[in-house]
Structure formats: structure tokens, C-alpha cells
Protein backbone atom coordinates (compact mmCIF):
# COMPACT_ATOMS: atom_id res chain seq x y z
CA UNK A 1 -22.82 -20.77 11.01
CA UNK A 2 -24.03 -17.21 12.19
CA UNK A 3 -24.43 -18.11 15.32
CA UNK A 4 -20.72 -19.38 15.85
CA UNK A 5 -18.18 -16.57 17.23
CA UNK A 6 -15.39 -15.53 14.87
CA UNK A 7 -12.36 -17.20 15.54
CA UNK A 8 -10.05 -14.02 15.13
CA UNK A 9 -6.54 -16.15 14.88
CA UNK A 10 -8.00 -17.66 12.03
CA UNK A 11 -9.66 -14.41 10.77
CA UNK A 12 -6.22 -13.13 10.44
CA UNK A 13 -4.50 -16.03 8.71
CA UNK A 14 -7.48 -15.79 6.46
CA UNK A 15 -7.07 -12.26 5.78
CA UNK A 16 -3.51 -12.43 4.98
CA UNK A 17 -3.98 -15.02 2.74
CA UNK A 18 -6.88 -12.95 1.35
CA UNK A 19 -4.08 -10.42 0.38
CA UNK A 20 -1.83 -13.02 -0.98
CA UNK A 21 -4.97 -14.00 -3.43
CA UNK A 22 -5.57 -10.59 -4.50
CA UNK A 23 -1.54 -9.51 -4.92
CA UNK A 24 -1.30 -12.30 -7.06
CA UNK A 25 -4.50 -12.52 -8.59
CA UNK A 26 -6.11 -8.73 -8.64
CA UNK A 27 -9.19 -6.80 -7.85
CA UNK A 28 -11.39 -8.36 -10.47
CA UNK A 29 -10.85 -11.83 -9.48
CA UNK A 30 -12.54 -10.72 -5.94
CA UNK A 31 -15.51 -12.65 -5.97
CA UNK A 32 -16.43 -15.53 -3.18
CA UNK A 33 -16.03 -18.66 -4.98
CA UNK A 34 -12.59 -17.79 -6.28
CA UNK A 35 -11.17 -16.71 -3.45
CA UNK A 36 -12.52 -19.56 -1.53
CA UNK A 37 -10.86 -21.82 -3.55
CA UNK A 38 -7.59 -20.38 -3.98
CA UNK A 39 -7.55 -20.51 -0.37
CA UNK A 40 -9.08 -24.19 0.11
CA UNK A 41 -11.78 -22.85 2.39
CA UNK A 42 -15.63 -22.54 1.64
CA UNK A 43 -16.94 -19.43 0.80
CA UNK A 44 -18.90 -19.50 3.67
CA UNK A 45 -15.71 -19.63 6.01
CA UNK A 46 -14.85 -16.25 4.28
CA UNK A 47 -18.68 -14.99 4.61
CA UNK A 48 -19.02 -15.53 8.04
CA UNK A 49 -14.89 -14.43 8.45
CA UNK A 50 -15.30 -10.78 6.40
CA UNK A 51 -19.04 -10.38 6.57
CA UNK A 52 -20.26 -9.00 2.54
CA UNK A 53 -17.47 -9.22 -0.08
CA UNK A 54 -17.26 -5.53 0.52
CA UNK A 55 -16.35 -5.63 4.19
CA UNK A 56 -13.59 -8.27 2.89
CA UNK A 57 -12.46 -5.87 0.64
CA UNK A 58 -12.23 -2.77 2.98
CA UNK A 59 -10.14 -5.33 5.15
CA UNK A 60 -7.85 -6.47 2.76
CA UNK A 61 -7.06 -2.75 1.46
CA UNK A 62 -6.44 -1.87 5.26
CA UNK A 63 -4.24 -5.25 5.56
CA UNK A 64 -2.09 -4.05 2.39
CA UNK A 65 -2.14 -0.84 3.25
CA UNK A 66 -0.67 -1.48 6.46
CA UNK A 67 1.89 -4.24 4.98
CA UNK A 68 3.31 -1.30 2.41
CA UNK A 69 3.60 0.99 4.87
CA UNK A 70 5.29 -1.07 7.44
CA UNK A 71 7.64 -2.78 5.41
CA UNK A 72 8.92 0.85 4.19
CA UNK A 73 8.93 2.72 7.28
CA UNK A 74 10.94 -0.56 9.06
CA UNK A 75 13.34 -0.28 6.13
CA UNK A 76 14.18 3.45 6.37
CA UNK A 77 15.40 2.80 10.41
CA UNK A 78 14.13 4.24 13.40
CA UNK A 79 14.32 8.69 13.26
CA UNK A 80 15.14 8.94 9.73
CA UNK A 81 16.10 12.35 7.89
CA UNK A 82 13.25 13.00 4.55
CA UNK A 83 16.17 12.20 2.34
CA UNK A 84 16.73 8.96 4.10
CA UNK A 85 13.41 8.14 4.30
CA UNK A 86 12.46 8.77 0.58
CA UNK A 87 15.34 6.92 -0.59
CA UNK A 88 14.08 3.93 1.38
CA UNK A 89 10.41 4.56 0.28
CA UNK A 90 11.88 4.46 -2.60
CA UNK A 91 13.99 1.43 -2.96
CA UNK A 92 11.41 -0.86 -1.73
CA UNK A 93 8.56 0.21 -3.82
CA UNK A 94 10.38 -0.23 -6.85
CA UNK A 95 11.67 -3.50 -5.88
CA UNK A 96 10.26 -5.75 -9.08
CA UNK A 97 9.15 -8.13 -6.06
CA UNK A 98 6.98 -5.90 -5.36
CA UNK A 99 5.54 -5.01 -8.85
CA UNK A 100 2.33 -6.92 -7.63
CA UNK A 101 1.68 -5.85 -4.39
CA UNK A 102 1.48 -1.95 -5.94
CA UNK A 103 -0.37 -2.83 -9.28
CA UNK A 104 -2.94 -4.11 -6.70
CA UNK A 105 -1.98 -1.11 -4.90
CA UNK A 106 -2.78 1.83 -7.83
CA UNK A 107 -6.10 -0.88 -8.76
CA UNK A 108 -7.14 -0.55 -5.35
CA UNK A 109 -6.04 3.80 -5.19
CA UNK A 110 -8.69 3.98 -8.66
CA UNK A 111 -11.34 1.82 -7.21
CA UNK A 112 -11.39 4.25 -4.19
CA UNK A 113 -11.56 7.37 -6.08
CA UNK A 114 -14.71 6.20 -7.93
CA UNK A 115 -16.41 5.04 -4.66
CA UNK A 116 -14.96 7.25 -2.32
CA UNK A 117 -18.00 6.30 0.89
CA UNK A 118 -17.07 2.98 0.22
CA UNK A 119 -13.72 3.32 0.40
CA UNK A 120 -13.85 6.28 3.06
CA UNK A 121 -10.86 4.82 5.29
CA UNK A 122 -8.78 3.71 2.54
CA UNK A 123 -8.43 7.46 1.12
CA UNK A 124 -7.57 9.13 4.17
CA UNK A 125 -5.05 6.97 5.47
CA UNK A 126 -3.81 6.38 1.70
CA UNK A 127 -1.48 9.76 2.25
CA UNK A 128 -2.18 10.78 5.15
CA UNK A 129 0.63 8.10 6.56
CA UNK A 130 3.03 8.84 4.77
CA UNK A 131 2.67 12.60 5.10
CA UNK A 132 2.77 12.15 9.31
CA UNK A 133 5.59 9.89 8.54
CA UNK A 134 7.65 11.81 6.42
CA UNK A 135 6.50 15.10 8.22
CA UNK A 136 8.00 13.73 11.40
CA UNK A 137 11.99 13.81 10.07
CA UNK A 138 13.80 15.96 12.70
CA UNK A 139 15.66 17.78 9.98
CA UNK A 140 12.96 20.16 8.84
CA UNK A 141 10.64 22.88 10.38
CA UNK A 142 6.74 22.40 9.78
CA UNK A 143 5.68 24.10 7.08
CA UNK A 144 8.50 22.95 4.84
CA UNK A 145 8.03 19.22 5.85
CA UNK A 146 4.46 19.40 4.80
CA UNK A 147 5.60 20.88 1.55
CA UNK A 148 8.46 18.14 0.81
CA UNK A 149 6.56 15.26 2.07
CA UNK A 150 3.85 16.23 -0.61
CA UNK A 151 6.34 15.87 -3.22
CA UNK A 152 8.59 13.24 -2.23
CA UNK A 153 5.28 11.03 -1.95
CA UNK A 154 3.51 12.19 -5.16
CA UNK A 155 6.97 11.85 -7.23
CA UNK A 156 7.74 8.58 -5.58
CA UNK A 157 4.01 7.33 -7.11
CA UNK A 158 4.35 8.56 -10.16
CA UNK A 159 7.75 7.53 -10.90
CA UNK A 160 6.22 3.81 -9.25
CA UNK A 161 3.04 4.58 -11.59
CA UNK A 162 5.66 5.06 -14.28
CA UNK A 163 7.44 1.89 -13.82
CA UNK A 164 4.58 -0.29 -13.23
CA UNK A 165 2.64 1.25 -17.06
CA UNK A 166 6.16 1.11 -19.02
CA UNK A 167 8.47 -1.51 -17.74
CA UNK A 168 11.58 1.33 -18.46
CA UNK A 169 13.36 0.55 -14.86
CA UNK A 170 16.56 2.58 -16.25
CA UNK A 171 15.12 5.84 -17.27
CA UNK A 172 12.85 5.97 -14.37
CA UNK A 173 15.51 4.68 -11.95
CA UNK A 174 17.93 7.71 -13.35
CA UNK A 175 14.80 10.10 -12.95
CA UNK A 176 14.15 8.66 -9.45
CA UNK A 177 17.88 8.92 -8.60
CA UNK A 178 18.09 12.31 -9.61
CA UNK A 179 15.08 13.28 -7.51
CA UNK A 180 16.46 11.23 -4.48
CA UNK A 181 19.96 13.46 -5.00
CA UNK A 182 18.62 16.47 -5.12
CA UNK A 183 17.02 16.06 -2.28
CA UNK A 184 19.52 14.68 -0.19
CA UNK A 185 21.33 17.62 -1.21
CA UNK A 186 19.06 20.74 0.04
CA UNK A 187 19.55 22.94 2.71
């Protein structure tokens, strides 16, 4: 089986799937036999797909990462102001369809921080997208950007870290709101 080349159509449907698994199922249910079955594969179709368990992993939190990411920045529209762009940030992260996808999310963020080699790419994409992203609206200079993007993505988490813990959707919608207002308001 080592010998055989990766198929890397097939890596990619696995992957995705992969992600599926672990929205639904968790960080602590990432082991090979588990997976394998949940998918219907062998877990040597994943081993000689991902490599170790913790190549699969670092693949998976790149896949998600990537899927979060995308999905926000698509909804927010081509060019948008920071205000615009929070609000949409905003929106779908608190969407309870995604309640999974960012409890796997904030599992993933704490994992990181304890092995930070491990999880090397992880943490400096993990803000550092967002921050070029936000950073990039065309209705503030530099230095402010920096600044605003630094809070619109560390409120946005914790009010998301927030929702996920308590369940309270209408207090921390009316915080979130508020936030979102007041900045759609500045200068």
C-alpha cells in the first residue's frame, strides 16, 4: 500500500469527510479506527491518505480553517467596509448551524496553544486571516485598521466563545448588536 501513489481526488473527498467526522463528532474521537469507520473506509486508506494521525489532523484544521474563513469572507461581498464585514463575520458564526463547526473550532484553537510546534501553521494563520482581511476595508488608514480588526475579531470570539459555553443567544446577540452598531457608526 506504500508503494501506491496518492490518489489526490480521493485525498480530498476523504479529507472533507474527515472534517465532517470531526464537526460532528470532535477532537477526542480522532483516532484511526473511528474515523475509518464513520467514513466506511479502512484505516489504512486514511494512513496511507494523511500519513500519522497527526499529519491528518494538521490537514483537517487547515481544511476547517479554510471552510470558516471562506464561507465568511464570501458572505460579507466582494470590497467590504470593517462594519460590513464584521457584521457578516458575525452573522455566520453565530448561526446555531454552525454551533459545531466552531466548538470544534475553539477545541482545535486550545489544542494549538498547548502544542504550539505541532500546531505551528494553525496559529499563525488562526488571526492572521482575518486581520489581512479585515485590514484590507478601503474605509480606514493603516494603523487604525490594525487596531479595529484586533477588536472586531477578538470581540466577535468571545461573544462566539460566549454563546457556544452559555446557550444565552439573546443577551449575547444584544451585546453583539450593540458592538456591530457602534461600529458601523464611527468616524
Amino acid at each position: 500500500m506504500a508503494g501506491r501513489p496518492v490518489d489526490y481526488q480521493r485525498r480530498d473527498e476523504l479529507l472533507d469527510a474527515v472534517v465532517d467526522y470531526m464537526v460532528e463528532h470532535g477532537l477526542s474521537e480522532l483516532s484511526w479506527r473511528p474515523v475509518a469507520a464513520g467514513l466506511g473506509v479502512s484505516p489504512t486508506t486514511l494512513v496511507h491518505h494523511f500519513g500519522t494521525k497527526e499529519q491528518m489532523l494538521q490537514v483537517v484544521l487547515e481544511r476547517l480553517r479554510r471552510r470558516m474563513f471562506a464561507a465568511t469572507s464570501d458572505a460579507a461581498g466582494p470590497h467590504p467596509d470593517l462594519a460590513t464585514a464584521a457584521r457578516a463575520a458575525w452573522t455566520r458564526t453565530s448561526d446555531p448551524r454552525m454551533q459545531a463547526e466552531f466548538r470544534l473550532f475553539f477545541a482545535a484553537y486550545g489544542r494549538a496553544l498547548q502544542a504550539p510546534q505541532q500546531f505551528a501553521d494553525f496559529l499563525d494563520h488562526v488571526v492572521t486571516d482575518w486581520m489581512t482581511s479585515l485590514r484590507k476595508a478601503p474605509d480606514v488608514d493603516p494603523e487604525t485598521a490594525s487596531r479595529t480588526a484586533t477588536l472586531v475579531i477578538a470581540t466577535i470570539r468571545g461573544l462566539l466563545l460566549d454563546l457556544l459555553t452559555t446557550g444565552d443567544r439573546n443577551r449575547v446577540q444584544d451585546a453583539a448588536e450593540s458592538f456591530l452598531s457602534a461600529l458601523e457608526r464611527r468616524p
